[in-house]
Protein backbone atom coordinates (compact mmCIF):
# COMPACT_ATOMS: atom_id res chain seq x y z
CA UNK A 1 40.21 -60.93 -98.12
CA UNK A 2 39.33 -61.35 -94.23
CA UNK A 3 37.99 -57.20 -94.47
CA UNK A 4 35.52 -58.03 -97.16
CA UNK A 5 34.09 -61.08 -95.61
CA UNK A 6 33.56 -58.68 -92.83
CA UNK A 7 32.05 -56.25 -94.97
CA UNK A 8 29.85 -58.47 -96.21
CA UNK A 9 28.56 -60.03 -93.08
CA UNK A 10 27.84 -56.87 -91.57
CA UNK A 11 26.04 -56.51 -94.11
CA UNK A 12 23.88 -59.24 -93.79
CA UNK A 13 23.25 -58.38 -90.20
CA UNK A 14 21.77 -55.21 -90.69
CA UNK A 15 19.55 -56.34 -93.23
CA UNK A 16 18.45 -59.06 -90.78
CA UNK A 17 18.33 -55.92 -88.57
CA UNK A 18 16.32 -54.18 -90.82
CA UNK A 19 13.63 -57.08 -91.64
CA UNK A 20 13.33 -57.25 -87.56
CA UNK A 21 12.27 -54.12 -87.11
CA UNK A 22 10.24 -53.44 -89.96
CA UNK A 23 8.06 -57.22 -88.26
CA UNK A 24 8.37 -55.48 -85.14
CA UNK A 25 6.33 -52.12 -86.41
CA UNK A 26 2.92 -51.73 -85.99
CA UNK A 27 2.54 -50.45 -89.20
CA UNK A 28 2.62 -52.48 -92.64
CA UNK A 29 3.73 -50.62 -96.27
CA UNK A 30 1.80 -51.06 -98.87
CA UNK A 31 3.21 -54.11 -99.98
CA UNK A 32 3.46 -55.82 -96.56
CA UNK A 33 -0.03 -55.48 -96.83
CA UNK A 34 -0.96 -56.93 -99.87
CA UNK A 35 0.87 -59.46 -99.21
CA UNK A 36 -0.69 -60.20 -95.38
CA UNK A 37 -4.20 -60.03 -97.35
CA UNK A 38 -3.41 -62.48 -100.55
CA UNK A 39 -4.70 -59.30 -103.21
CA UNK A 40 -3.46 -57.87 -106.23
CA UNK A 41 -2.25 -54.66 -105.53
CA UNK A 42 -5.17 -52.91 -107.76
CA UNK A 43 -8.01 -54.48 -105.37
CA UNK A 44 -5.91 -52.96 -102.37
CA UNK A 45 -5.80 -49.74 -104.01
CA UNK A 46 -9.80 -49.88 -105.30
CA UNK A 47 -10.16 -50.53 -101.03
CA UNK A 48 -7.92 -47.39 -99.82
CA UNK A 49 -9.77 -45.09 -102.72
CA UNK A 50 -13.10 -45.92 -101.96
CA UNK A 51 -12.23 -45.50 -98.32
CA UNK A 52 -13.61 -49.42 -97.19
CA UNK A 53 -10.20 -50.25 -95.57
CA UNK A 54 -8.64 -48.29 -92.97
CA UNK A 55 -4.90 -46.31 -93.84
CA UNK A 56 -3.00 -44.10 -93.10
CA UNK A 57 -0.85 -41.44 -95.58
CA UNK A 58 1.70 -39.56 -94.09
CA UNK A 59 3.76 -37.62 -96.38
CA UNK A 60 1.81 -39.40 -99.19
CA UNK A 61 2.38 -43.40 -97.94
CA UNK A 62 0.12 -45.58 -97.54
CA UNK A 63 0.49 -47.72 -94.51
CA UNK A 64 -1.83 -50.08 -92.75
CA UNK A 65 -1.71 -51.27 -89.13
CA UNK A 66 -1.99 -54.77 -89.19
CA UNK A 67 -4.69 -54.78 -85.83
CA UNK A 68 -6.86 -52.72 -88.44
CA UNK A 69 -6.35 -55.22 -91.05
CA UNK A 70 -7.28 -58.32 -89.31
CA UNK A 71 -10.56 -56.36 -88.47
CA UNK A 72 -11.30 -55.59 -91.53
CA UNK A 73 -10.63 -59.38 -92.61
CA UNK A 74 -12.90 -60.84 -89.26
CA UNK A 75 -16.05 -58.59 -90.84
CA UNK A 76 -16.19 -61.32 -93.99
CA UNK A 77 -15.50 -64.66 -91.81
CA UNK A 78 -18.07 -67.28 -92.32
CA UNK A 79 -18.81 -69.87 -89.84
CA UNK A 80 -20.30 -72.82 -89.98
CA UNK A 81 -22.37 -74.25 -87.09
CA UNK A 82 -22.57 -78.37 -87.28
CA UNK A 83 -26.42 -78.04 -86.41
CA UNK A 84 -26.60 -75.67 -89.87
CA UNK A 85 -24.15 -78.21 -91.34
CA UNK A 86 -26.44 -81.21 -90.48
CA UNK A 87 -29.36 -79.62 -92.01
CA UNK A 88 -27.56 -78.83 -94.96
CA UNK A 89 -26.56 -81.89 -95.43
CA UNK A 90 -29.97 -83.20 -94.70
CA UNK A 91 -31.23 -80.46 -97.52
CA UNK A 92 -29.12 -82.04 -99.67
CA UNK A 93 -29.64 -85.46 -99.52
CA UNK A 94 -33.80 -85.35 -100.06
CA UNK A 95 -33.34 -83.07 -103.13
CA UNK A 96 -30.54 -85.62 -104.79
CA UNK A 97 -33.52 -88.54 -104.54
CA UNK A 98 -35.54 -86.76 -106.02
């Protein structure tokens, strides 16, 4: 009884091991990747085909370093600047009197 409760925790440990080192990479799979950008896996693959996300495919993978994906991410960040806000808001308020 004691051996396989052994077994089984070693077990455990090198899948702990395993999920460690795979964090640790620089490089995402395919799914690691989908899942670090919130898409379906067809819009990830419609972005590696047409070439608009950067990858990598040795021995036929597809892999992603996750630098290259937060890069890709920062080009489509929108910011808002409270003097744009304020007239906005400003905008908004003498077309809803009207």
């Amino acid at each position: 009884m004691m051996e396989k409760e052994i077994t089984h925790t070693l077990k455990q440990i090198v899948k702990l091991l395993q999920n460690i080192q795979q964090q640790e990479s620089n490089y995402l799979s395919f799914n690691q990747a989908k899942e670090f950008l919130q898409m379906s896996s067809s819009s990830l693959y419609k972005l590696t085909s047409a070439k608009e996300i950067k990858h990598y495919k040795p021995n036929g993978k597809l892999l992603f370093k996750k630098a290259d994906l937060e890069e890709w991410l920062n080009q489509y960040s929108v910011e808002i600047i409270e003097k744009d806000r304020n007239e906005m808001n400003e905008f908004l308020n003498r077309n809803s009197k009207s």
